[in-house]
Protein backbone atom coordinates (compact mmCIF):
# COMPACT_ATOMS: atom_id res chain seq x y z
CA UNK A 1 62.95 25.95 -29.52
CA UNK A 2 62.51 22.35 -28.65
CA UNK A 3 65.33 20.79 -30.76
CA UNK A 4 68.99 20.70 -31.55
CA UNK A 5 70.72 20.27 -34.48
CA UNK A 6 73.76 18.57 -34.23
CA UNK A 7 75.73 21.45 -36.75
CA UNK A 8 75.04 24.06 -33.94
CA UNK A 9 78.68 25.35 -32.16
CA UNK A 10 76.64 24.99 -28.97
CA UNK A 11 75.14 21.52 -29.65
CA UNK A 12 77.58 20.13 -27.54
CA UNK A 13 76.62 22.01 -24.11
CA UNK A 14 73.57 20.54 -24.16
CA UNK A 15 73.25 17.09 -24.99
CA UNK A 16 72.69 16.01 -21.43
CA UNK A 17 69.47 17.89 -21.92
CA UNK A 18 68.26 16.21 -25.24
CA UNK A 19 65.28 13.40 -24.57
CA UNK A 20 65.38 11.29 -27.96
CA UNK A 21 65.99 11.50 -31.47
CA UNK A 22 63.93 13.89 -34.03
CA UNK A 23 62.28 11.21 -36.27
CA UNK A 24 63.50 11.45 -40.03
CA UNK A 25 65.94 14.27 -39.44
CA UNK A 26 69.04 12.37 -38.04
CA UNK A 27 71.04 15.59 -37.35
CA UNK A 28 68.22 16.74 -34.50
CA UNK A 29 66.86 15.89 -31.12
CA UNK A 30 64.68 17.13 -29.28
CA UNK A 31 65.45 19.09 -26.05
CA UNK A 32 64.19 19.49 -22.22
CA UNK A 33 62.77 23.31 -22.93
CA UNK A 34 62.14 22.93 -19.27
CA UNK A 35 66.00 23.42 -18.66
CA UNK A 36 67.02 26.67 -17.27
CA UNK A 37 70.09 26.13 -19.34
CA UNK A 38 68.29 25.52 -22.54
CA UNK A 39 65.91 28.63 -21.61
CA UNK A 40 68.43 31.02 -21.14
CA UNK A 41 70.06 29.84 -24.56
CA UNK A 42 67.21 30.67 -25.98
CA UNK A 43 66.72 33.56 -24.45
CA UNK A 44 70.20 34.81 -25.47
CA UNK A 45 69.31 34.54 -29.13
CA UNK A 46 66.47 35.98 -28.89
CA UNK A 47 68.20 39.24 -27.83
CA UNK A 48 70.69 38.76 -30.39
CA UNK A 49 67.79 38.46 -32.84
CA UNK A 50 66.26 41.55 -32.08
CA UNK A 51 69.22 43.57 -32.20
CA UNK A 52 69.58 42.48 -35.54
CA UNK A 53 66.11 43.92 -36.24
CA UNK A 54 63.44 41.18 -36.58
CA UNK A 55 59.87 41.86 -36.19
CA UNK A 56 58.97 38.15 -35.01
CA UNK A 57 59.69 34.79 -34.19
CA UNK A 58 58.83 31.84 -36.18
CA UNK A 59 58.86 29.31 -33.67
CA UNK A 60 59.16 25.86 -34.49
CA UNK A 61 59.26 22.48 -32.18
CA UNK A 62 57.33 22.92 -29.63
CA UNK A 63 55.75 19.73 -30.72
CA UNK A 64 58.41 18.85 -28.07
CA UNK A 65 54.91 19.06 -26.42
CA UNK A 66 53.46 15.87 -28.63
CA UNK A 67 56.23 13.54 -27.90
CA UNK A 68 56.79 14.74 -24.24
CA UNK A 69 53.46 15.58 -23.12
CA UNK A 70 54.54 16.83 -19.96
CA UNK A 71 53.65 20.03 -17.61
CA UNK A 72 57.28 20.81 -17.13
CA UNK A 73 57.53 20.55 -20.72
CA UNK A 74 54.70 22.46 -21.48
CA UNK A 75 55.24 25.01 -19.04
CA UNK A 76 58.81 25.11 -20.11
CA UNK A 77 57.77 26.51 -23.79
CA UNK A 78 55.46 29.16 -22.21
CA UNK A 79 58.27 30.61 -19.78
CA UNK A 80 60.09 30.99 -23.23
CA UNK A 81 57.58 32.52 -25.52
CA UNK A 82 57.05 34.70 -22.69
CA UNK A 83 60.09 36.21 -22.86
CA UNK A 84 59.85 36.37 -27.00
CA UNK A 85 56.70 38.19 -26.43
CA UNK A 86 58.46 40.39 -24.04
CA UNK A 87 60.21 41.75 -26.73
CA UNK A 88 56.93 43.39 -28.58
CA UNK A 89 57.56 40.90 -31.61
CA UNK A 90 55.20 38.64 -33.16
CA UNK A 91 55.06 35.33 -32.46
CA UNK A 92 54.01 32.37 -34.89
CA UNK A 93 54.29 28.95 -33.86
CA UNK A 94 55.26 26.23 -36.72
CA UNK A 95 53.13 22.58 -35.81
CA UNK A 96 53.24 22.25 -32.55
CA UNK A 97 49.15 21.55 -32.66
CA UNK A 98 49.03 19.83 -29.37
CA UNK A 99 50.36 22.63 -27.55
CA UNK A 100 48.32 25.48 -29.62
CA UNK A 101 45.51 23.82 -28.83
CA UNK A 102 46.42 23.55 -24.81
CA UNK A 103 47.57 27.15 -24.58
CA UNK A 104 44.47 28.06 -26.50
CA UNK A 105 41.80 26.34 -24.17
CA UNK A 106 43.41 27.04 -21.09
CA UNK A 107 45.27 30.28 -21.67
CA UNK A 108 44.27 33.96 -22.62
CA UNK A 109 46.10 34.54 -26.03
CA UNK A 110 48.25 37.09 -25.29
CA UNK A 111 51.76 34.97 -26.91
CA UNK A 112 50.45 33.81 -30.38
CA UNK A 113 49.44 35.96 -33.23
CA UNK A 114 49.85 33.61 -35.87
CA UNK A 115 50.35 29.96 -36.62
CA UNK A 116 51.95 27.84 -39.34
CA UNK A 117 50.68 23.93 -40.55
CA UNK A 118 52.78 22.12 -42.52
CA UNK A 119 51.44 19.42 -44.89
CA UNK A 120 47.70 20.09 -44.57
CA UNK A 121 46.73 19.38 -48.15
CA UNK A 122 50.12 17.93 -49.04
CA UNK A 123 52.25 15.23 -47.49
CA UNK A 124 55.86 13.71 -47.67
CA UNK A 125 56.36 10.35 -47.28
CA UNK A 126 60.09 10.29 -45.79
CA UNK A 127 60.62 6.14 -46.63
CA UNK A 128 60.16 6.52 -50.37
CA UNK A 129 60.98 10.22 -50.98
CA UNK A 130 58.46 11.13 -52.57
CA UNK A 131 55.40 14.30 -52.55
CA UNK A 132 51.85 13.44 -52.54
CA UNK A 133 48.23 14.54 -50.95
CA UNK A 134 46.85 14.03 -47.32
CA UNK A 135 44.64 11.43 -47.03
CA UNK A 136 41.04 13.44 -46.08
CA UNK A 137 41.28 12.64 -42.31
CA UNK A 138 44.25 13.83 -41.77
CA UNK A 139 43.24 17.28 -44.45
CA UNK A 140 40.18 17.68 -41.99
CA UNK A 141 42.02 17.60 -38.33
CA UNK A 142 44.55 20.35 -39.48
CA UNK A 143 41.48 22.18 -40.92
CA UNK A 144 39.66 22.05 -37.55
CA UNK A 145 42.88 23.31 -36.17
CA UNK A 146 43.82 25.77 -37.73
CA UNK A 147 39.73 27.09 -37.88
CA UNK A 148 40.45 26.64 -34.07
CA UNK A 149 43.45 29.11 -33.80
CA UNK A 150 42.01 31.61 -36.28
CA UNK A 151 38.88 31.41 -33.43
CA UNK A 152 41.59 32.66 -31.34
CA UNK A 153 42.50 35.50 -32.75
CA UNK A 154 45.72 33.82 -34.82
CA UNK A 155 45.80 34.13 -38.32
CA UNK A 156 46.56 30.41 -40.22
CA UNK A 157 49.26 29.80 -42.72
CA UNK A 158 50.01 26.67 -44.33
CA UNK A 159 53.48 25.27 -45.89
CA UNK A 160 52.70 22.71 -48.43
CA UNK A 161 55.26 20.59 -49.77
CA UNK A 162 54.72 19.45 -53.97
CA UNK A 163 56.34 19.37 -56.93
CA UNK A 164 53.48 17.90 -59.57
CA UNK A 165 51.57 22.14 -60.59
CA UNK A 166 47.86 20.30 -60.68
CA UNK A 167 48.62 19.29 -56.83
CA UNK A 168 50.53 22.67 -56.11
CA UNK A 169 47.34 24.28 -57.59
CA UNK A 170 45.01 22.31 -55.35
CA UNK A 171 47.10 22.69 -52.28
CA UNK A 172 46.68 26.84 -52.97
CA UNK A 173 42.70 26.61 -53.70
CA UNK A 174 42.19 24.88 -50.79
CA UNK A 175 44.11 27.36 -48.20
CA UNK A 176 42.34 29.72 -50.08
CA UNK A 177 38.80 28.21 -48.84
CA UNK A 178 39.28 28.25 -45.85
CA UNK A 179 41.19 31.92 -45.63
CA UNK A 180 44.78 30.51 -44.89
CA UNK A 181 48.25 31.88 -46.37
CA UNK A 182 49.69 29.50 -48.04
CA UNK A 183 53.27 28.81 -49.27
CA UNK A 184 54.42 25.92 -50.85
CA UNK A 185 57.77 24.52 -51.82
CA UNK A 186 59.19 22.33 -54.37
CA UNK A 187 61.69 21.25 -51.37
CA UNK A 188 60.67 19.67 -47.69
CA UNK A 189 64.33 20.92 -46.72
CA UNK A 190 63.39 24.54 -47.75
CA UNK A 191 66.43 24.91 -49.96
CA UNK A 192 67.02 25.94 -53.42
CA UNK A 193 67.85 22.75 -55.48
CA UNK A 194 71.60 22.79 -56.93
C-alpha cells in the first residue's frame, strides 16, 4: 500500500503522489498513502479482492512510515487498513516495524492479526548479490519485535531469504525458538528460477 511499481496500468495517475525512489528495486516508489486519490485506489482493489474471495490482506510498505515518518503518513495507512478490516478479512502487515510498533503502543489492536519479518536470521546484500546471515544485532531487534507484536495479540512469521541448506536449516530452528512461522526462499524476488 505505500508503493508503486512502475509495470502497474495505473502507475501513471499517480506519480504526482510518489515521494522518492524504493531503494534497490528501481521499478518502485514509494507513495503519499495520505492521498485521497491513492486511498480510494486502494480501496477499489480491495473490493475487487474480496469479490474474488480472499480471506486477508498481506500488506506490505507501510514502511512508507520509516522513510516518511510523518502523522499524515501514518494516519494515512490507518484510514486504509481500516477499511481492509472493514471487510472482516485478516490483516498481516509485511516490515513495516516502525509503524507496528506505533499502532501497537498507541492503538487498541483491532487492524492486525498477524505480522510478517523479512530477513530476521537471513540477509541479502543487494551490491554483491549474494545470501548470507544477520549480523546478531540486527537478529535480536527483529526478535524483540516480533516478541512485541505476538504481545499484541499478532501471530509472527518470518520470510528468510538462503540458498546454502545448513543456513536454510538454521534460519527454520531459530523461528522455531521463538514460535514464529517461517518460510524461506531460494529467491529475494519470490519467483521460481527459469
Amino acid at each position: 500500500i505505500g508503493s508503486i511499481e512502475s509495470f502497474r496500468s495505473y502507475d501513471t495517475d499517480f506519480e504526482k503522489y510518489t515521494l522518492g525512489a524504493y531503494e534497490n528495486w528501481p521499478e518502485e516508489k514509494w507513495i503519499d498513502v495520505s492521498a485521497p486519490e491513492w486511498q480510494a485506489c486502494t480501496a477499489s482493489r480491495v473490493d475487487s479482492l474480496v469479490q474474488k474471495g480472499v480471506d486477508g490482506f498481506f500488506v506490505d510498505n507501510t514502511d512508507v512510515y520509516y522513510n516518511y515518518p510523518q502523522e499524515s503518513i501514518y494516519d494515512g495507512i490507518l484510514t486504509i487498513l481500516d477499511y481492509m478490516n472493514h471487510t472482516g478479512r485478516k490483516i498481516m502487515i509485511n516490515g513495516g516495524d516502525c509503524f507496528v510498533k506505533k499502532y501497537l503502543t498507541t492503538e487498541k489492536n483491532v487492524l492486525i492479526d498477524g505480522v510478517n519479518q523479512e530477513n530476521v536470521f537471513t540477509a541479502y546484500d543487494f551490491s554483491k548479490d549474494i545470501y548470507t546471515i544477520n549480523d546478531k544485532s540486527t537478529r535480536e531487534y527483529y526478535t524483540d519485535y516480533l516478541d512485541f507484536a505476538m504481545s499484541h495479540g499478532c501471530t509472527a512469521y518470518t520470510l528468510e531469504y538462503a540458498t546454502v541448506p545448513a543456513i536454510r536449516r538454521q534460519a527454520a530452528t531459530y523461528a522455531a525458538k521463538h514460535g514464529y512461522i517461517c518460510c524461506i526462499s531460494d529467491n529475494i524476488g519470490l519467483c521460481l528460477e527459469k
